[in-house]
Every structure is written in C-alpha cells, then in structure tokens.
Protein backbone atom coordinates (compact mmCIF):
# COMPACT_ATOMS: atom_id res chain seq x y z
CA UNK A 1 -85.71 -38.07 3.28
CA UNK A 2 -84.59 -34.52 2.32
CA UNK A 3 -81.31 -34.00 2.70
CA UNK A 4 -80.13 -31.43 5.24
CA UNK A 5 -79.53 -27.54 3.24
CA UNK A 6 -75.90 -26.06 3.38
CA UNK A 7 -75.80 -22.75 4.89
CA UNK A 8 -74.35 -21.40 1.71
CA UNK A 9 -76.43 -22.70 -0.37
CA UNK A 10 -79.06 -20.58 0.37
CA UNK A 11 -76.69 -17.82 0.21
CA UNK A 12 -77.52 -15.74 -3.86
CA UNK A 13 -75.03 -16.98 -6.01
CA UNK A 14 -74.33 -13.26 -7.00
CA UNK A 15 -73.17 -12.43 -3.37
CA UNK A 16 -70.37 -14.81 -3.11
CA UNK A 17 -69.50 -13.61 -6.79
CA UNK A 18 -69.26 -9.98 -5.58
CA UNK A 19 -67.75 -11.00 -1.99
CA UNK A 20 -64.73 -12.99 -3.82
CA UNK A 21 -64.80 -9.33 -6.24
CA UNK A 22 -63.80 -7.62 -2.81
CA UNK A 23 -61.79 -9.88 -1.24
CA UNK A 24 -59.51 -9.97 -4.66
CA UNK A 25 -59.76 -5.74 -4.45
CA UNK A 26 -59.18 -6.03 -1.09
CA UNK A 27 -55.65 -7.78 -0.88
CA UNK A 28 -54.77 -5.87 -3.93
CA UNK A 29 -54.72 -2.68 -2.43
CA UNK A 30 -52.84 -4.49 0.29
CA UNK A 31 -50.20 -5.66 -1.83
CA UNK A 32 -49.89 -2.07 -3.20
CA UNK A 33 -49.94 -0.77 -0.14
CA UNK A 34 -47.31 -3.16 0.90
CA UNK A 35 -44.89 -2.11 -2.21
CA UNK A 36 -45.41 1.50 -1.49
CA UNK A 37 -43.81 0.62 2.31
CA UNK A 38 -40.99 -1.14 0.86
CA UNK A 39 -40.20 1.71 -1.95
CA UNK A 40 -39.84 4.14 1.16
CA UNK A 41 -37.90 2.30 3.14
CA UNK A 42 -35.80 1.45 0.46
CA UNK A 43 -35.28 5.14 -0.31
CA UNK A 44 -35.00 5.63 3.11
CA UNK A 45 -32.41 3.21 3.29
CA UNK A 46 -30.40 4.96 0.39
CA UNK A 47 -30.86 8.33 2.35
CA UNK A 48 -29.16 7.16 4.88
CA UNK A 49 -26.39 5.28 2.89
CA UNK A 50 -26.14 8.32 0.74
CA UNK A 51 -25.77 10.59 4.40
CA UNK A 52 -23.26 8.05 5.76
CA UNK A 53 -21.65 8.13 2.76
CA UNK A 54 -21.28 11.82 2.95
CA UNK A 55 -20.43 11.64 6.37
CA UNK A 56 -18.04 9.10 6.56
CA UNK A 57 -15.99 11.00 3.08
CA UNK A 58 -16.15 14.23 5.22
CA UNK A 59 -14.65 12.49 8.38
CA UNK A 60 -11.98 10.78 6.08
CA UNK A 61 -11.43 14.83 4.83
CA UNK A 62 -10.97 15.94 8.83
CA UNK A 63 -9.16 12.86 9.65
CA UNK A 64 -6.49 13.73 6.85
CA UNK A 65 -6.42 17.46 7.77
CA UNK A 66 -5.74 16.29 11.15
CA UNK A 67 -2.46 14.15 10.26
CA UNK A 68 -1.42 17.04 8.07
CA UNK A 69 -1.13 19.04 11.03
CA UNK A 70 0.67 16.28 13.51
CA UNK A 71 3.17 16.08 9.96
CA UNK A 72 3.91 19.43 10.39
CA UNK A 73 4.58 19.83 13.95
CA UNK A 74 5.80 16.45 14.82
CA UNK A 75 6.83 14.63 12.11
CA UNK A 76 9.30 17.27 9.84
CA UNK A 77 11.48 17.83 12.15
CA UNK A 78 12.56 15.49 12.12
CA UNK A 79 12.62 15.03 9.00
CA UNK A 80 14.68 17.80 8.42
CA UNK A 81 16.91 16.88 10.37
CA UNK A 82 17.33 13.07 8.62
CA UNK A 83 17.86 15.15 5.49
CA UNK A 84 20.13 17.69 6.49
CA UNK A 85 22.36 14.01 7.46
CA UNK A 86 21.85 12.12 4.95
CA UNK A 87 22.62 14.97 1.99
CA UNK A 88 26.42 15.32 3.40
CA UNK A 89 26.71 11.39 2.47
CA UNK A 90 27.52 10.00 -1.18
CA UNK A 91 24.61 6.95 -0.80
CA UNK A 92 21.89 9.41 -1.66
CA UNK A 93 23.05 9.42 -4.99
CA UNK A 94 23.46 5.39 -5.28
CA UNK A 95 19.79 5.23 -4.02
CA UNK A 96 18.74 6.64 -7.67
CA UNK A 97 19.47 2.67 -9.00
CA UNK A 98 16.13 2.17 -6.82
CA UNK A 99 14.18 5.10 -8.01
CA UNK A 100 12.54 3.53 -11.84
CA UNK A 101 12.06 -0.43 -9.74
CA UNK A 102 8.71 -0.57 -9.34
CA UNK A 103 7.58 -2.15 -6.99
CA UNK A 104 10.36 -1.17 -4.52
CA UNK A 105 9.97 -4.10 -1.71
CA UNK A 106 11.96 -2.66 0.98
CA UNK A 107 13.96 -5.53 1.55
CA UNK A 108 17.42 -6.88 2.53
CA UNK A 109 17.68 -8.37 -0.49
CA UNK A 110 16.22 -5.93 -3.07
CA UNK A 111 18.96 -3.76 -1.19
CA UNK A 112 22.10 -6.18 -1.78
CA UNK A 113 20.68 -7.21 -5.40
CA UNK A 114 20.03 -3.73 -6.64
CA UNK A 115 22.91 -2.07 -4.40
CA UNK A 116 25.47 -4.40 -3.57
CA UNK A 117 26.30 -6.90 -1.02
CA UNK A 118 28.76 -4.12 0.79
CA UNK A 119 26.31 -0.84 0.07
CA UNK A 120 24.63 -1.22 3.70
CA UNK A 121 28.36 -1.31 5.27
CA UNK A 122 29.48 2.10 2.98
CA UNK A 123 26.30 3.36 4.44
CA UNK A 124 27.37 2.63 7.99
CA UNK A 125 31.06 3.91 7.39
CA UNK A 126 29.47 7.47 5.64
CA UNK A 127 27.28 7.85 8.35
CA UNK A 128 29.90 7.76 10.99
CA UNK A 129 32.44 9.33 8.92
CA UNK A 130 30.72 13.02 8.54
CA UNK A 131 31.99 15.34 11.10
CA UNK A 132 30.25 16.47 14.16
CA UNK A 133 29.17 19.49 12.93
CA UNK A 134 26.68 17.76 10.44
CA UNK A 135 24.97 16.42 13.44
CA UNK A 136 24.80 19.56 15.41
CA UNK A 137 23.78 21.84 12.35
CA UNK A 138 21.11 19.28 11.45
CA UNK A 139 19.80 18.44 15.19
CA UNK A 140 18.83 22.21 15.43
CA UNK A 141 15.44 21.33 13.58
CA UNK A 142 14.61 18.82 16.21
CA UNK A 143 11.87 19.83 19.00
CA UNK A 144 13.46 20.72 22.24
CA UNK A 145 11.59 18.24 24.04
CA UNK A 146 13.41 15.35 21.45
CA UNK A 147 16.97 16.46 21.83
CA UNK A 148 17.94 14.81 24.89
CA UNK A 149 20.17 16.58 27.60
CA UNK A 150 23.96 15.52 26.89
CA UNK A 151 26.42 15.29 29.76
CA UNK A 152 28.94 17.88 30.05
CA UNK A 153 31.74 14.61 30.29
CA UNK A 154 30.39 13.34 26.98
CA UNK A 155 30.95 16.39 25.15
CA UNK A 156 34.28 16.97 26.58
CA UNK A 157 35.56 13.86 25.53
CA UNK A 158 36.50 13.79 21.78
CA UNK A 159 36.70 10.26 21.37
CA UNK A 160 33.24 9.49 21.88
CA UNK A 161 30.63 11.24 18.79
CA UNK A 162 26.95 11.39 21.15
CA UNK A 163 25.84 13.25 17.88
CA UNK A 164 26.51 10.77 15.45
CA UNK A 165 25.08 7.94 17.57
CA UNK A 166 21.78 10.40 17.94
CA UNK A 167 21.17 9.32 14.16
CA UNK A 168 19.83 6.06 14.30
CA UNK A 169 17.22 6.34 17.52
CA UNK A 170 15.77 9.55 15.58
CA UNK A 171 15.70 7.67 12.63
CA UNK A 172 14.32 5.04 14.30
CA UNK A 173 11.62 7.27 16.05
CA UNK A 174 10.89 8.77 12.72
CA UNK A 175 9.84 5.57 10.75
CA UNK A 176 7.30 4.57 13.80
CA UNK A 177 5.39 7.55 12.99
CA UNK A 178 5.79 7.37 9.48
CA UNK A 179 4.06 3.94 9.67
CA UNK A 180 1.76 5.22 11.81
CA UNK A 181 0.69 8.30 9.30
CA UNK A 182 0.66 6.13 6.41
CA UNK A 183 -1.65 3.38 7.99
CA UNK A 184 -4.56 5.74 8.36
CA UNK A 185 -4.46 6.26 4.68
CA UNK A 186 -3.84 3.08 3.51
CA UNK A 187 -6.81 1.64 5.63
CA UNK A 188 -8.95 4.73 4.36
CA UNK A 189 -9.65 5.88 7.62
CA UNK A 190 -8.32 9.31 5.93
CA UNK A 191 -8.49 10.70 2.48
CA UNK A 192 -4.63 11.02 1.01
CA UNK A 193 -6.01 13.02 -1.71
CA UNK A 194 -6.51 15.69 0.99
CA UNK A 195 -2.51 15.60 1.78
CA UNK A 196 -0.99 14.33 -1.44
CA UNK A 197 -0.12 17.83 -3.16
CA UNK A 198 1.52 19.09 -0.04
CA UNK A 199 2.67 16.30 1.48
CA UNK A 200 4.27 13.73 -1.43
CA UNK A 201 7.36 15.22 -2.41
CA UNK A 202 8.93 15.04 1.06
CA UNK A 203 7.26 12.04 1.90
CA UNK A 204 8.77 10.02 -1.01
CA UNK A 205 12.20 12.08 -0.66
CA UNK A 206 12.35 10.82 3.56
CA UNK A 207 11.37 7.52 3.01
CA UNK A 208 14.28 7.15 -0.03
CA UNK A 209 16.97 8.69 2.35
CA UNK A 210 16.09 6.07 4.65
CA UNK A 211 15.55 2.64 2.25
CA UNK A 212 19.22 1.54 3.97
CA UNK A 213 17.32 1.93 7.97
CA UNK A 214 14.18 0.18 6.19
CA UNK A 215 15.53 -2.74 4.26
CA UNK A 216 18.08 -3.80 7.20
CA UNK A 217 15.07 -4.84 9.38
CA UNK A 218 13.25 -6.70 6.89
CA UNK A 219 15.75 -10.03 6.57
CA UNK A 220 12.53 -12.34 7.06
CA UNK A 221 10.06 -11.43 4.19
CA UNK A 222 7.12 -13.15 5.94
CA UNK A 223 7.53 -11.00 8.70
CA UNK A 224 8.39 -7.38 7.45
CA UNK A 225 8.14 -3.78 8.91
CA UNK A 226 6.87 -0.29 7.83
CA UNK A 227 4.58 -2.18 5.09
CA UNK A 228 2.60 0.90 5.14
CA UNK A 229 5.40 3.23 4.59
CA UNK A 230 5.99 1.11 1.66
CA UNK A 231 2.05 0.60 0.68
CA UNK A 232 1.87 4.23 0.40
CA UNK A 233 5.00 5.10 -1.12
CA UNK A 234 4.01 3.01 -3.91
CA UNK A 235 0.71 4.39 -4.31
CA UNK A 236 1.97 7.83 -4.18
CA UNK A 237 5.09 6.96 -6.93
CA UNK A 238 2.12 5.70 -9.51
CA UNK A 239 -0.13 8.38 -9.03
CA UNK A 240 2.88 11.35 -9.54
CA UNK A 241 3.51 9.14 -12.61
CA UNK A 242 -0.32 9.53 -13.61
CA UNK A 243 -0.27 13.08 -13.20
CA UNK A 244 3.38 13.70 -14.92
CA UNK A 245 2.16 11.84 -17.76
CA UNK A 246 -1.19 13.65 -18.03
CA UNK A 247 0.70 16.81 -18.05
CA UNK A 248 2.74 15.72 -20.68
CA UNK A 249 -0.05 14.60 -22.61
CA UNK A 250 -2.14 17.90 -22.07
CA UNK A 251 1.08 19.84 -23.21
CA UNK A 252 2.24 18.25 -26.48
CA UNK A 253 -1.66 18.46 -26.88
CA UNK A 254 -1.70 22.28 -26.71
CA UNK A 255 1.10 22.52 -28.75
CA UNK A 256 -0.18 20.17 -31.58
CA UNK A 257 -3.07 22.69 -31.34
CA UNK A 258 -0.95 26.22 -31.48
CA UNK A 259 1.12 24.62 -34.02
CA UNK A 260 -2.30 23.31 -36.12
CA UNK A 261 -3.70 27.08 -35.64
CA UNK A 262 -0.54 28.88 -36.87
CA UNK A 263 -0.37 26.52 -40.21
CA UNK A 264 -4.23 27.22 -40.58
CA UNK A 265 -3.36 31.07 -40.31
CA UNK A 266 -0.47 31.01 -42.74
CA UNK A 267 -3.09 29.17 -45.45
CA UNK A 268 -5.70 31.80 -44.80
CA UNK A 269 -2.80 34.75 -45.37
C-alpha cells in the first residue's frame, strides 16, 4: 500500500527555500521598521523633556521675579524698619562672634554657647531700653495698612511704651514671610540666582539682626522653625564666599600678570 503524499511534499523544494528567503526579509524590515518608531519616539520624548525643561527653568525665572517684587513692596519695610531698631542696640555688634560659624544652626543653644547664657536677656533689656523715638523714627517705613491705629489714652500715658512693644509682632510678622520667600527657593520652585545679586546683602544682614527672635523659638531641635530662613542663609553665605574668593583669585591673578609684563618690559629695555 502506498502511503498517503504530504501536501508539501509535492510543493518544489526551491519554493519553500525562497518563501523562508521572504519571510526572513520580511520580519527584517519589520524589526527595522520597529527601531526606526522607537528612535522617534525616543527623540520625541527628549523634545519634550528638553521643552519642559526649558519651560519649567523659565517658570522658576518668573516665579523668582515675582517674589522679588512682593520683597520689595511687602517685605522691606519692614525690614527697614527691624534695622533702623536693632542698629541703636549694642547686640549687633556681639552677633559678629556668629558671623565665621558655619553652619549657623539657629538654635537656643548655639545662641547661649557662642553668646552667653545672659546675651538673650541683654537683648531683651536693649530692646526696651532705647527711647521712643527709635520706634517712631523707624515705624515710618512700615505700610500704612501695618501700623495699627493707637489709642489717644495709650499715647498719653507715659508709663506704658505701645512703640516698643510694636517690635516683636513686626518682627514676628517679618520672619513668617521670610520663611515663606525662602521656601520657594529652597524647594526650587524659583531660581535664587535670579534674586541673589540684589537681594543677598539685606537678606543675610535681616536675618543676623534677628538670630536672638530666631534662636529663642527653637529650644526643641527636633522640632525647629524658619529652617528655610536658615537653609537659605547658608546657601547664600557659601556662595558670597565662592564669589569673594574668585575675585580674589582673578585679582592677584591680574596682578601676577601686570607685574610679569612690566619685568618682561624692563628686560627688553
């Protein structure tokens, strides 16, 4: 008995040769085909990181232009006014011991170690010493809408200073928004590069004047406040460092080179 044919096998063996040709041609080109997708949506994909990118630096820009603004119209005046107090005291000049610590932790006790045990109290006693005058001078810089409306029987009476208890709720007022302006930077939702030149100097100079108002709330270091007054007063400390040192370096470089060019001349004479 024959036995019964397979349908292939009466199928050319040079046919199923050249199919298995095309086949392997065919899902070649597919894979190809399937690499070229991937490369563009990979560079897609880096377009739009590189856009977002771009986007999100520029919003950081706007965001910091933005607080520089609020700073200015909000934020020195009182400001001013914290300065214009705390220059008539003799503590500004103690709080140079803190100045070259690095880091400064804002603490209670950084503040007795570094100052004293009795330097908040002199504080305290300066502060309530200075004459009314100091107060009313310095309150001038405040916004209207901040200076609250004193009674005419608490000015009359000479025993009792309203001006010199104004200090610490402005104060007080002052280092919420400080903390509040220095959190946007120090969670990069704005670019302090943007504000740093203009902004540093009195920035650092505030938030010294009030280390005493600072360091008397933090007494529990697990649970401390204005960390990002003090996050980006350190960051702003190194980086005027950087830049004072580079400076330094760049001029005792140019002078090394002037002095280099003169001997040179005086050889060639």
């Amino acid at each position: 008995m024959l036995a019964a044919n397979n349908g292939w096998s009466m199928v050319p063996q040079w046919i199923l040769a050249l199919t298995a040709v095309v086949s392997a041609i065919f899902i070649y080109f597919q894979i190809q085909a399937a690499k070229k997708q991937l490369e563009a949506v990979r560079k897609s994909f880096q377009a739009e990181r590189s856009t977002f990118n771009y986007n999100a630096d520029w919003r950081e820009k706007e965001k910091a232009s933005d607080l520089a603004g609020r700073f200015e119209s909000t934020i020195l005046p009182k400001i001013q006014y914290v300065n214009a107090v705390v220059s008539e005291t003799d503590y500004k000049n103690q709080l140079k011991a803190i100045e070259n610590k690095k880091p400064v932790e804002f603490t209670k006790d950084e503040m007795d170690r570094e100052l004293g045990a009795n330097f908040l109290n002199d504080v305290t006693d300066q502060l309530s010493g200075l004459d009314d005058d100091v107060y009313i001078e310095a309150r001038k810089s405040l916004l209207l809408r901040e200076i609250a409306n004193i009674p005419e029987s608490v000015c009359s009476d000479a025993s009792y200073s309203y001006y010199r208890d104004e200090f610490e709720p402005v104060s007080r007022s002052l280092l919420n928004q400080l903390e509040h302006f220095s959190m946007y930077f120090n969670c990069d939702i704005a670019d302090e590069g943007v504000v740093y030149q203009s902004l540093h100097q009195v920035y650092l100079l505030t938030v010294e004047s009030l280390y005493p108002q600072i360091c008397m709330r933090n007494t529990h270091p697990p649970s401390r406040y204005y960390t990002h007054i003090r996050d980006l007063y350190v960051t702003w400390v190194e980086k005027r460092e950087k830049i004072e040192e580079s400076s330094k370096e760049s001029a005792k470089k140019a002078v090394d080179k002037g002095s280099h060019t003169k001997v040179k001349r005086s050889h060639e004479e």
